[in-house]
PDB file of N, CA and C in Angstrom:
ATOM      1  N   UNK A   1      48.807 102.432 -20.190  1.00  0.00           N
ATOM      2  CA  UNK A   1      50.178 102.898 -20.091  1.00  0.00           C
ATOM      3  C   UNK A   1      50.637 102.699 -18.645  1.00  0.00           C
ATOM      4  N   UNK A   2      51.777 101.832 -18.588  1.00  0.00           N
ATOM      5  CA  UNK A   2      52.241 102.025 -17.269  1.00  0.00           C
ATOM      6  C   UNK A   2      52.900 103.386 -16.566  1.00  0.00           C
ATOM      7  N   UNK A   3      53.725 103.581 -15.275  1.00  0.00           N
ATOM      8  CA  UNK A   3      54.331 104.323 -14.910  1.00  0.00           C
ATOM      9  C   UNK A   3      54.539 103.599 -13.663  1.00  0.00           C
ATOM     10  N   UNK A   4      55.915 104.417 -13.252  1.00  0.00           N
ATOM     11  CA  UNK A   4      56.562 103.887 -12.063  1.00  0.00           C
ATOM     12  C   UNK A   4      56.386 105.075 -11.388  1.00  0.00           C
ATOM     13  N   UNK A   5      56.327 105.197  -9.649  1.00  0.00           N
ATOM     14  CA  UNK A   5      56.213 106.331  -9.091  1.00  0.00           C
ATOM     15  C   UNK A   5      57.271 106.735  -8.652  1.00  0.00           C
ATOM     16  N   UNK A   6      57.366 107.904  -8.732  1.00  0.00           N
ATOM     17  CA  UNK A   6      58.200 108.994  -7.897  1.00  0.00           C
ATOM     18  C   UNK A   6      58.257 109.837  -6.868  1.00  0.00           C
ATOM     19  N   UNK A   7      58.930 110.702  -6.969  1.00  0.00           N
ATOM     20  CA  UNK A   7      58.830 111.477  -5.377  1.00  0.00           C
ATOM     21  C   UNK A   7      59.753 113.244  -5.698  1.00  0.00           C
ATOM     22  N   UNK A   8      58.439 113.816  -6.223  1.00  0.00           N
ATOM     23  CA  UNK A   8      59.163 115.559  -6.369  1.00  0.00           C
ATOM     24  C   UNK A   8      59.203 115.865  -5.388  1.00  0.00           C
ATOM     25  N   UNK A   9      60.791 115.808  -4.945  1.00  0.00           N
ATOM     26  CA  UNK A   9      61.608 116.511  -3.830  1.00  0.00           C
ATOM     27  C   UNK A   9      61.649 118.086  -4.067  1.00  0.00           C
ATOM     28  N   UNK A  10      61.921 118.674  -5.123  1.00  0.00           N
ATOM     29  CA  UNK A  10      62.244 120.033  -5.375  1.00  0.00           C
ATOM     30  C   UNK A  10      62.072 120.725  -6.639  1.00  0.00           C
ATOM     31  N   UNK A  11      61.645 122.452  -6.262  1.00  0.00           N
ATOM     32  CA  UNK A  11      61.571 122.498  -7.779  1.00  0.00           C
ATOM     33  C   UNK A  11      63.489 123.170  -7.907  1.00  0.00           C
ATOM     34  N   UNK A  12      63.605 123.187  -9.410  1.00  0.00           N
ATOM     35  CA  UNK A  12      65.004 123.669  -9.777  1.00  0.00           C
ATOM     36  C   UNK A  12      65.186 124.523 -10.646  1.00  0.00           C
ATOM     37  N   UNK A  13      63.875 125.374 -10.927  1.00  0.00           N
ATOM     38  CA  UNK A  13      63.669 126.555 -11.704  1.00  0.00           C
ATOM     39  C   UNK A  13      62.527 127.085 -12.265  1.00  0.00           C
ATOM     40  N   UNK A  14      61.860 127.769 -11.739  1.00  0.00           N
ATOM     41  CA  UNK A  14      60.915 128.412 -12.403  1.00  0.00           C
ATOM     42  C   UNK A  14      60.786 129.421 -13.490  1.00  0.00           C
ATOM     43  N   UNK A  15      60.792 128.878 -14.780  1.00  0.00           N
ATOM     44  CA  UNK A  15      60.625 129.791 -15.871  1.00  0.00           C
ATOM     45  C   UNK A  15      59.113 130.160 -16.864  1.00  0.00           C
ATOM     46  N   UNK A  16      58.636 130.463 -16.594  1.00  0.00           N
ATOM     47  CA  UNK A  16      57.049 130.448 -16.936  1.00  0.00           C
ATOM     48  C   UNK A  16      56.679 130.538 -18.309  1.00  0.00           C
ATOM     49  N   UNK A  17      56.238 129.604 -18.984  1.00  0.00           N
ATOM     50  CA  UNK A  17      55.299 128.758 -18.545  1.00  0.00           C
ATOM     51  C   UNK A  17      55.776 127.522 -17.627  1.00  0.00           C
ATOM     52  N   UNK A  18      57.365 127.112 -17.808  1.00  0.00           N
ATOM     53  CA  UNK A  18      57.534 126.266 -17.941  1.00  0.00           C
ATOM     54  C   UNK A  18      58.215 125.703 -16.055  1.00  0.00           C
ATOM     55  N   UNK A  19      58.084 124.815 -15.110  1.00  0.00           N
ATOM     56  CA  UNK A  19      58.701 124.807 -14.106  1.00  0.00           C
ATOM     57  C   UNK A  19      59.662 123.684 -13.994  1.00  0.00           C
ATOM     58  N   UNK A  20      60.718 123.609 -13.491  1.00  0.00           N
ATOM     59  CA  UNK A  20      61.838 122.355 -13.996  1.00  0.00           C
ATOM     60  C   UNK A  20      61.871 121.832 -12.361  1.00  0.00           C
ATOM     61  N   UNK A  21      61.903 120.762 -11.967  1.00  0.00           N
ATOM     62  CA  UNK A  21      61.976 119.909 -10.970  1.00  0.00           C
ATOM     63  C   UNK A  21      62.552 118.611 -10.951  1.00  0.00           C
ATOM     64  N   UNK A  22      62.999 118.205  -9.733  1.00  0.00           N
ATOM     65  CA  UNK A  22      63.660 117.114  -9.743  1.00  0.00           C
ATOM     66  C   UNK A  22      63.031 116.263  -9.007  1.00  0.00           C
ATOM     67  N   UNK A  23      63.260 114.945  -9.133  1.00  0.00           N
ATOM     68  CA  UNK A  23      62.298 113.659  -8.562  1.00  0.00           C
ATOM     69  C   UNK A  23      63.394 112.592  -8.456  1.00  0.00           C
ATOM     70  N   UNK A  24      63.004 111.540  -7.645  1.00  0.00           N
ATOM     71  CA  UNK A  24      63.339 110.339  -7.578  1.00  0.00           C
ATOM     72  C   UNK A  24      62.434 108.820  -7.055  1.00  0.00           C
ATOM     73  N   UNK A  25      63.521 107.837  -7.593  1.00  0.00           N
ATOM     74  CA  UNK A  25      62.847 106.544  -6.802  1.00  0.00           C
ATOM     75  C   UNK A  25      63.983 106.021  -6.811  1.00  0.00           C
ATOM     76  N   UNK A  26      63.497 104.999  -5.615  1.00  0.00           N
ATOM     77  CA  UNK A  26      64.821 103.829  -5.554  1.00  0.00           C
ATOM     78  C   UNK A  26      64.137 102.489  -6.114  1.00  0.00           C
ATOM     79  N   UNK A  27      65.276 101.656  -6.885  1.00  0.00           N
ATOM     80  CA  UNK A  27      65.096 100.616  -6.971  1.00  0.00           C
ATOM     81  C   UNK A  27      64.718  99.415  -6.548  1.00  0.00           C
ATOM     82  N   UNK A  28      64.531  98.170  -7.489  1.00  0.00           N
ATOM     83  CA  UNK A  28      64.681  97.014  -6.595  1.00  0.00           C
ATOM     84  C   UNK A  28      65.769  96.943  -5.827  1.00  0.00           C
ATOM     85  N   UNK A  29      66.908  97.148  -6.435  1.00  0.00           N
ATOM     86  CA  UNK A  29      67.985  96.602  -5.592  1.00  0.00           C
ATOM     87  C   UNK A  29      68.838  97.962  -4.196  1.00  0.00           C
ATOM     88  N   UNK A  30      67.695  98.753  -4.197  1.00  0.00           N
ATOM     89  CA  UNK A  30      67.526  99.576  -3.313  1.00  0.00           C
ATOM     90  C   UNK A  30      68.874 101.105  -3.776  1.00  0.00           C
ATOM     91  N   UNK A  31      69.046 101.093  -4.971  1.00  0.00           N
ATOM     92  CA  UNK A  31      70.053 102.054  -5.350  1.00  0.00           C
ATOM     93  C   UNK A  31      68.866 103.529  -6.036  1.00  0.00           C
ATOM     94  N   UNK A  32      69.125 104.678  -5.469  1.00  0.00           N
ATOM     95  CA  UNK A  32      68.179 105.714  -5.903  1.00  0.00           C
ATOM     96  C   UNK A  32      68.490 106.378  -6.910  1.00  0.00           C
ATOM     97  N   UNK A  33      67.331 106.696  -7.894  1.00  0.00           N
ATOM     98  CA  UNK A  33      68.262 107.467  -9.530  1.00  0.00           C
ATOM     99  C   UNK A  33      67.014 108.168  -9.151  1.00  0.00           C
ATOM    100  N   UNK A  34      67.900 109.729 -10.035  1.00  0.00           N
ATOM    101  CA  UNK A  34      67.150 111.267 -10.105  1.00  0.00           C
ATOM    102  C   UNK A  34      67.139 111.643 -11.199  1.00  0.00           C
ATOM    103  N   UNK A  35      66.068 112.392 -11.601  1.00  0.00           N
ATOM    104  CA  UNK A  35      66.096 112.602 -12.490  1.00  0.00           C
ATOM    105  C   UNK A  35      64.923 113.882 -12.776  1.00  0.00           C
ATOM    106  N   UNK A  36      65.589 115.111 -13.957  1.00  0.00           N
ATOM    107  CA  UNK A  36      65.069 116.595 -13.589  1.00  0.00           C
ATOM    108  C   UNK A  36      64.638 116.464 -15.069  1.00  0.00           C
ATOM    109  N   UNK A  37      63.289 117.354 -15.155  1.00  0.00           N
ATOM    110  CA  UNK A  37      62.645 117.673 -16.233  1.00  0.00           C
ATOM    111  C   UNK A  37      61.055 118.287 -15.946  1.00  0.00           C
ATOM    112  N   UNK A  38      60.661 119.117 -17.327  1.00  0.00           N
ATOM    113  CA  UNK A  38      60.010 120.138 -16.825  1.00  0.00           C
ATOM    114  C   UNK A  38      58.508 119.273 -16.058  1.00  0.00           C
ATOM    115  N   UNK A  39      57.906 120.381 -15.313  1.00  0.00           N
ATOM    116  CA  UNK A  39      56.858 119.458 -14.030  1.00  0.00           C
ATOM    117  C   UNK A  39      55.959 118.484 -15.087  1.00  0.00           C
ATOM    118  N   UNK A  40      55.432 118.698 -15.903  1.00  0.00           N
ATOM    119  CA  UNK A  40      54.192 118.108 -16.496  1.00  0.00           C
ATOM    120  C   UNK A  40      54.453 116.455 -16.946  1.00  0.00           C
ATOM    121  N   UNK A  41      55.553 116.577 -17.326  1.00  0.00           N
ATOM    122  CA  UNK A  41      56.136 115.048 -17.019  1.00  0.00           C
ATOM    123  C   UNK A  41      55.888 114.232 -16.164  1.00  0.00           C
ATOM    124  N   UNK A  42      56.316 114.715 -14.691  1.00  0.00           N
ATOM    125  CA  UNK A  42      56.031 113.604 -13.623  1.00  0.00           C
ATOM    126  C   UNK A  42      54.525 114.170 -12.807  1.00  0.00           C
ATOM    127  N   UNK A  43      54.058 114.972 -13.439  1.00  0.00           N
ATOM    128  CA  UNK A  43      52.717 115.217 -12.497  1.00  0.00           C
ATOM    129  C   UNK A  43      51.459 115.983 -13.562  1.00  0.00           C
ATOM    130  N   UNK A  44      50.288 115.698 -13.193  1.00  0.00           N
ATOM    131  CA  UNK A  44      49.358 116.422 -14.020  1.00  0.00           C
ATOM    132  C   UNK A  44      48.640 117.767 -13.149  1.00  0.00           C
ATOM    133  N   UNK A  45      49.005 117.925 -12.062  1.00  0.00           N
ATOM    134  CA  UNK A  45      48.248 119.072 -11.021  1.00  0.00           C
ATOM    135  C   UNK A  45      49.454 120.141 -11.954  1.00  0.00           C
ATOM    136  N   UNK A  46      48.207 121.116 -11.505  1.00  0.00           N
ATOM    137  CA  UNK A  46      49.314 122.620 -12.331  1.00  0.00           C
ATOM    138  C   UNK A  46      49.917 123.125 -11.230  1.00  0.00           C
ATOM    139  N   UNK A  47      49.948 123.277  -9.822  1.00  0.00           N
ATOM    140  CA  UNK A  47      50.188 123.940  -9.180  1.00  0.00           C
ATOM    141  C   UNK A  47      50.773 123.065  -7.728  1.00  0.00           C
ATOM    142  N   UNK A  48      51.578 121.865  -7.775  1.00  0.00           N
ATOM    143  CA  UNK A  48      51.179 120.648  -6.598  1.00  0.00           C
ATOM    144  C   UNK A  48      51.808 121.352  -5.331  1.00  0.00           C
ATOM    145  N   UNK A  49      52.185 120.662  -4.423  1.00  0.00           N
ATOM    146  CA  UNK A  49      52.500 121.223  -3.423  1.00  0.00           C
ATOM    147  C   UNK A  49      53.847 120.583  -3.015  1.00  0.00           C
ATOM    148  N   UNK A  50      55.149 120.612  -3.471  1.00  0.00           N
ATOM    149  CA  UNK A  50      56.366 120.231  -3.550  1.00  0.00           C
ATOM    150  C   UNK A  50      56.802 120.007  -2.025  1.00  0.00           C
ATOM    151  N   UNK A  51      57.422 119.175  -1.458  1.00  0.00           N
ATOM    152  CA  UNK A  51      57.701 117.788  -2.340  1.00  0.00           C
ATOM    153  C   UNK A  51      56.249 116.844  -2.319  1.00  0.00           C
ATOM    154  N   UNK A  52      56.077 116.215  -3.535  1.00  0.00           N
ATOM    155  CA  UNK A  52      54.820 115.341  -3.346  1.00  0.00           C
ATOM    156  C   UNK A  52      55.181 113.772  -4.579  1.00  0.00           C
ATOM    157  N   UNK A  53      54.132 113.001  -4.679  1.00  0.00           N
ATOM    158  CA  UNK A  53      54.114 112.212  -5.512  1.00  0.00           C
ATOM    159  C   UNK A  53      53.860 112.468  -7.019  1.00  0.00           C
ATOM    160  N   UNK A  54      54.639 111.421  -7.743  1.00  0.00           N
ATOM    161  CA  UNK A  54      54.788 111.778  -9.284  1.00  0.00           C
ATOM    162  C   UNK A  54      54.767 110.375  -9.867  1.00  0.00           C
ATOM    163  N   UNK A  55      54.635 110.709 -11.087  1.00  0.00           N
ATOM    164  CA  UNK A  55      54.854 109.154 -11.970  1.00  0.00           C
ATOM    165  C   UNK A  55      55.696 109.529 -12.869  1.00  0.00           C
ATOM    166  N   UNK A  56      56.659 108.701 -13.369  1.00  0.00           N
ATOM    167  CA  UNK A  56      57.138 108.890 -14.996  1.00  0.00           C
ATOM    168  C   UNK A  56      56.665 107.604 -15.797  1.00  0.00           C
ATOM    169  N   UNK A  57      56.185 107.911 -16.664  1.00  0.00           N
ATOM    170  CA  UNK A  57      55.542 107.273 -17.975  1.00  0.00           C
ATOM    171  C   UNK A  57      56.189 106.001 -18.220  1.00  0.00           C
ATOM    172  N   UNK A  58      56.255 104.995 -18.469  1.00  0.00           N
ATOM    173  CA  UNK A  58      56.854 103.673 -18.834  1.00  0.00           C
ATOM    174  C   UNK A  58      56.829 102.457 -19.514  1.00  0.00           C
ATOM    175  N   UNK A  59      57.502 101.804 -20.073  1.00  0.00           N
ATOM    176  CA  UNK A  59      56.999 100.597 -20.796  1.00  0.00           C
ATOM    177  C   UNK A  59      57.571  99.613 -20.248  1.00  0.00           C
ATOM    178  N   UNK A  60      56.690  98.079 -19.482  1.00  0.00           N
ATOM    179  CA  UNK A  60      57.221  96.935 -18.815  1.00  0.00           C
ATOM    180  C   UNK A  60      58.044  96.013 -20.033  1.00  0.00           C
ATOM    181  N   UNK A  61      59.184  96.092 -19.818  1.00  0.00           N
ATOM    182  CA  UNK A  61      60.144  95.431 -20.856  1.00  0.00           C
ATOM    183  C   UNK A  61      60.348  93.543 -20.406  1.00  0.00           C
ATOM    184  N   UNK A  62      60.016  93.329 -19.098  1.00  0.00           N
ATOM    185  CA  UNK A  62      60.675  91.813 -18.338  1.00  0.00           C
ATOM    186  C   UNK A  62      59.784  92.185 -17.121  1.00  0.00           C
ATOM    187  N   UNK A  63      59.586  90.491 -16.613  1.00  0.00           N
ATOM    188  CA  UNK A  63      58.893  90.491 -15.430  1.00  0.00           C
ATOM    189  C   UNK A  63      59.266  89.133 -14.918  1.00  0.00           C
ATOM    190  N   UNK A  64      58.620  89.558 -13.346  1.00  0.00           N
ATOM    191  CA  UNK A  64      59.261  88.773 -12.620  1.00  0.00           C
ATOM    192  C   UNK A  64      58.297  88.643 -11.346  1.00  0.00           C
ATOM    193  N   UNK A  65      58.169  87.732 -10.431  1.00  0.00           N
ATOM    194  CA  UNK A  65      57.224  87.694  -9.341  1.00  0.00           C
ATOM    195  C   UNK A  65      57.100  88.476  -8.173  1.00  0.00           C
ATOM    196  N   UNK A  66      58.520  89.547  -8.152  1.00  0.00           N
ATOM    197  CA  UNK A  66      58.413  90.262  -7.289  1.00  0.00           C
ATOM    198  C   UNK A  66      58.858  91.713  -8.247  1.00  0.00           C
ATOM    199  N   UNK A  67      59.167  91.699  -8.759  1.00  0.00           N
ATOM    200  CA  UNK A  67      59.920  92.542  -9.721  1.00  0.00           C
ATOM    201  C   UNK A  67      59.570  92.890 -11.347  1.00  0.00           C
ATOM    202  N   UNK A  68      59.818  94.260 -11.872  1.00  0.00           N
ATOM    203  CA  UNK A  68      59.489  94.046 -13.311  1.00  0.00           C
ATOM    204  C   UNK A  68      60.907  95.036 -13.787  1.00  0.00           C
ATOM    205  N   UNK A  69      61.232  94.927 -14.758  1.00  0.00           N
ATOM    206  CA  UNK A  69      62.106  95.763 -15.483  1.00  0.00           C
ATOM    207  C   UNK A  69      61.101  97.103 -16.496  1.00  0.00           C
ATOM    208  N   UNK A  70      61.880  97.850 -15.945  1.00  0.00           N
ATOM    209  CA  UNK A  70      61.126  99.194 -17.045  1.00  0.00           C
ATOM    210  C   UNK A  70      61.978  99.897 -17.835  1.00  0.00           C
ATOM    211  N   UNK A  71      61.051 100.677 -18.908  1.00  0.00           N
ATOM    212  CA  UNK A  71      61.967 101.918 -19.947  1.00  0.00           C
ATOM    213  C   UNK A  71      61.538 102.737 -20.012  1.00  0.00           C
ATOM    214  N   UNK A  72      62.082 104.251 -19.647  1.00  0.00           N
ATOM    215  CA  UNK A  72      61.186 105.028 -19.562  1.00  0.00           C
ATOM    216  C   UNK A  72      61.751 105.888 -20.826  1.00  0.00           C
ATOM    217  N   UNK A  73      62.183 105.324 -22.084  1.00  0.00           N
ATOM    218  CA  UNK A  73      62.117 106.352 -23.050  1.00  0.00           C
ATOM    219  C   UNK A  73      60.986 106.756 -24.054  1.00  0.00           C
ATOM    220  N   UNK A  74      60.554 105.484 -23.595  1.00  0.00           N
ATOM    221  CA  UNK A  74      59.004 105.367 -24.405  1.00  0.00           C
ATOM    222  C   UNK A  74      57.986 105.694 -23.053  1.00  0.00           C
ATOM    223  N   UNK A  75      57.257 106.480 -23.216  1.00  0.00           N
ATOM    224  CA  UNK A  75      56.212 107.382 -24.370  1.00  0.00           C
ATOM    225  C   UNK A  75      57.641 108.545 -24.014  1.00  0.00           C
ATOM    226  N   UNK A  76      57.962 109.173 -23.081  1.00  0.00           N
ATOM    227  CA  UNK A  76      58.331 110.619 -22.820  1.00  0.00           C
ATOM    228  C   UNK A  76      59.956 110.990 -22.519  1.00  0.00           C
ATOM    229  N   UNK A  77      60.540 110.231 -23.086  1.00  0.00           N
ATOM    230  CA  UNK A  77      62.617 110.237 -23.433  1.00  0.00           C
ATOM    231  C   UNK A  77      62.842 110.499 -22.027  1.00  0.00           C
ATOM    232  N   UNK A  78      62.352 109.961 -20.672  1.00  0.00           N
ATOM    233  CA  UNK A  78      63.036 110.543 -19.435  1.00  0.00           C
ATOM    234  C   UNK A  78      63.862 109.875 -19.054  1.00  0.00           C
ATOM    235  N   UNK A  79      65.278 109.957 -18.936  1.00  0.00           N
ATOM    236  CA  UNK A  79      66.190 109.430 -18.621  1.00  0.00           C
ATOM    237  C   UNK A  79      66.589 109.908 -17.203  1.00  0.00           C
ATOM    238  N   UNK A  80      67.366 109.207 -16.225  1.00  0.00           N
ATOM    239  CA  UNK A  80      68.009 109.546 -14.812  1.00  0.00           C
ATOM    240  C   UNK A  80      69.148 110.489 -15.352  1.00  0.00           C
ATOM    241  N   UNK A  81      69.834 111.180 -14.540  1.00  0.00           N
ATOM    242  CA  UNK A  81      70.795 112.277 -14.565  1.00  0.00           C
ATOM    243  C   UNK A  81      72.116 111.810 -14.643  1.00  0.00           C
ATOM    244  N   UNK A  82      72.093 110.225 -14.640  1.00  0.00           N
ATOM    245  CA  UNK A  82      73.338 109.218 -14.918  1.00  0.00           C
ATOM    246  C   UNK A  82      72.935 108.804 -16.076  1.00  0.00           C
ATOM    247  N   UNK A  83      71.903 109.243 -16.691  1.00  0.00           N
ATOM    248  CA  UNK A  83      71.546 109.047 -18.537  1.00  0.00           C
ATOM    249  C   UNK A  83      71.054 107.902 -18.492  1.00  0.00           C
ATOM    250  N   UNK A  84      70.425 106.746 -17.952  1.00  0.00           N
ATOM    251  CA  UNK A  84      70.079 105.621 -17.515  1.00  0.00           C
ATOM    252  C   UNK A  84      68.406 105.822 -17.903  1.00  0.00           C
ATOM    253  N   UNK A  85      67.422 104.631 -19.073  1.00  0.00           N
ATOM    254  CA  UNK A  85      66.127 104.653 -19.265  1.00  0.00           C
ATOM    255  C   UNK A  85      65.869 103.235 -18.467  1.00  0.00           C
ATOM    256  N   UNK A  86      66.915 102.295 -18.417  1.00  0.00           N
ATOM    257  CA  UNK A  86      65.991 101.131 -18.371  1.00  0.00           C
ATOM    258  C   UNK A  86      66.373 100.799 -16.696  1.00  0.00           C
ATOM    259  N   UNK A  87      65.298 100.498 -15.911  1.00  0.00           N
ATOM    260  CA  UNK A  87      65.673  99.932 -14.317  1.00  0.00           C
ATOM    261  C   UNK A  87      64.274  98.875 -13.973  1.00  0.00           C
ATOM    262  N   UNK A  88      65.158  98.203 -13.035  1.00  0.00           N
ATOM    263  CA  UNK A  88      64.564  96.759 -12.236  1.00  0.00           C
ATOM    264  C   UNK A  88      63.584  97.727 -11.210  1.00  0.00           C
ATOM    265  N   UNK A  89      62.395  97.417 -10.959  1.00  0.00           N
ATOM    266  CA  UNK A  89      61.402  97.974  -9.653  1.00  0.00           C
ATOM    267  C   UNK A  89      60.569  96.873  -9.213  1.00  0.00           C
ATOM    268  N   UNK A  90      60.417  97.406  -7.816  1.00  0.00           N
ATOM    269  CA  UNK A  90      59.550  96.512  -7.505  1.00  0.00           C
ATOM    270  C   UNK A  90      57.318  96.797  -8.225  1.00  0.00           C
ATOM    271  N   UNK A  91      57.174  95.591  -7.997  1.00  0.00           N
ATOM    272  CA  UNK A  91      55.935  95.143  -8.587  1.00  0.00           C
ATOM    273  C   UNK A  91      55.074  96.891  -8.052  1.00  0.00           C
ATOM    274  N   UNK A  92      54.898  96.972  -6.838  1.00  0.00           N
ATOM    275  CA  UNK A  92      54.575  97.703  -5.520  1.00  0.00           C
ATOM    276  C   UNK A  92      54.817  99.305  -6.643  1.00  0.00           C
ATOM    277  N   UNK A  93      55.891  99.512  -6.869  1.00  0.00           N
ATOM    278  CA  UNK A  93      56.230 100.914  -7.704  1.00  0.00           C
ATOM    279  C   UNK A  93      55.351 101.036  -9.025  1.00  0.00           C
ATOM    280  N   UNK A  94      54.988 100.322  -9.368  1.00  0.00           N
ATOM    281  CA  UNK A  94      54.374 100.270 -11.003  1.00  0.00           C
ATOM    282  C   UNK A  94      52.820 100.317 -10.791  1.00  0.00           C
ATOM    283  N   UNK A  95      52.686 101.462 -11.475  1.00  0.00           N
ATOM    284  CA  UNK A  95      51.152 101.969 -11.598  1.00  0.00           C
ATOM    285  C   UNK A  95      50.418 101.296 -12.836  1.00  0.00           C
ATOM    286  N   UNK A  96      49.710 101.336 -13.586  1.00  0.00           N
ATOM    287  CA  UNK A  96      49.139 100.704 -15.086  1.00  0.00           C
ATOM    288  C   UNK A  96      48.297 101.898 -15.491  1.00  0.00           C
ATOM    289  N   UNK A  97      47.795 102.971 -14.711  1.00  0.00           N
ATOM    290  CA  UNK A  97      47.135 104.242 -14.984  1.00  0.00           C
ATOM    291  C   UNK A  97      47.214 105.246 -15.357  1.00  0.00           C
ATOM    292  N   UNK A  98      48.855 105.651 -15.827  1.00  0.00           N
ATOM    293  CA  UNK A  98      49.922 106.754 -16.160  1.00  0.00           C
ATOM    294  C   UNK A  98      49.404 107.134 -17.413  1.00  0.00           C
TER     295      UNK A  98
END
């Protein structure tokens, strides 16, 4: 399973069990999308130490020699906060270990 990485900037609510946080990455074409949903999504530590690194889950749709296109509705419906699943990243962002 791929994943592209992220970056939990903040949390945005703690309701227990459940903790809601927000993350981002920037693109290839250097434009940044955010996107909030509960922690276990972008991280597997129960307790991380905010802000830190994250992944969201992904499927490589197109590729390219510096670049790949991703979707992140498959495996886990995470969409950006502009409702946006599918984005261009660089090679460098994409994990295969998610």
């Amino acid at each position: 399973m791929y994943g592209v990485k992220v970056r939990i900037r903040r949390i945005l609510e703690e309701c227990p069990p459940d903790t809601f946080v927000e993350c981002l990455f920037t693109d290839y074409d250097g434009q940044t999308h955010y996107f909030r949903d509960k922690l276990p999504v972008f991280c597997t530590e129960w307790e991380p130490k905010i802000p830190c690194d994250g992944v969201i889950r992904c499927r490589v749709t197109e590729e390219a020699e510096k670049w790949v296109m991703i979707d992140t509705m498959l495996p886990d419906d995470v969409e950006s906060t502009m409702g946006e699943y599918k984005f261009k990243v660089s090679r460098s962002d994409l994990t295969d270990n998610a």
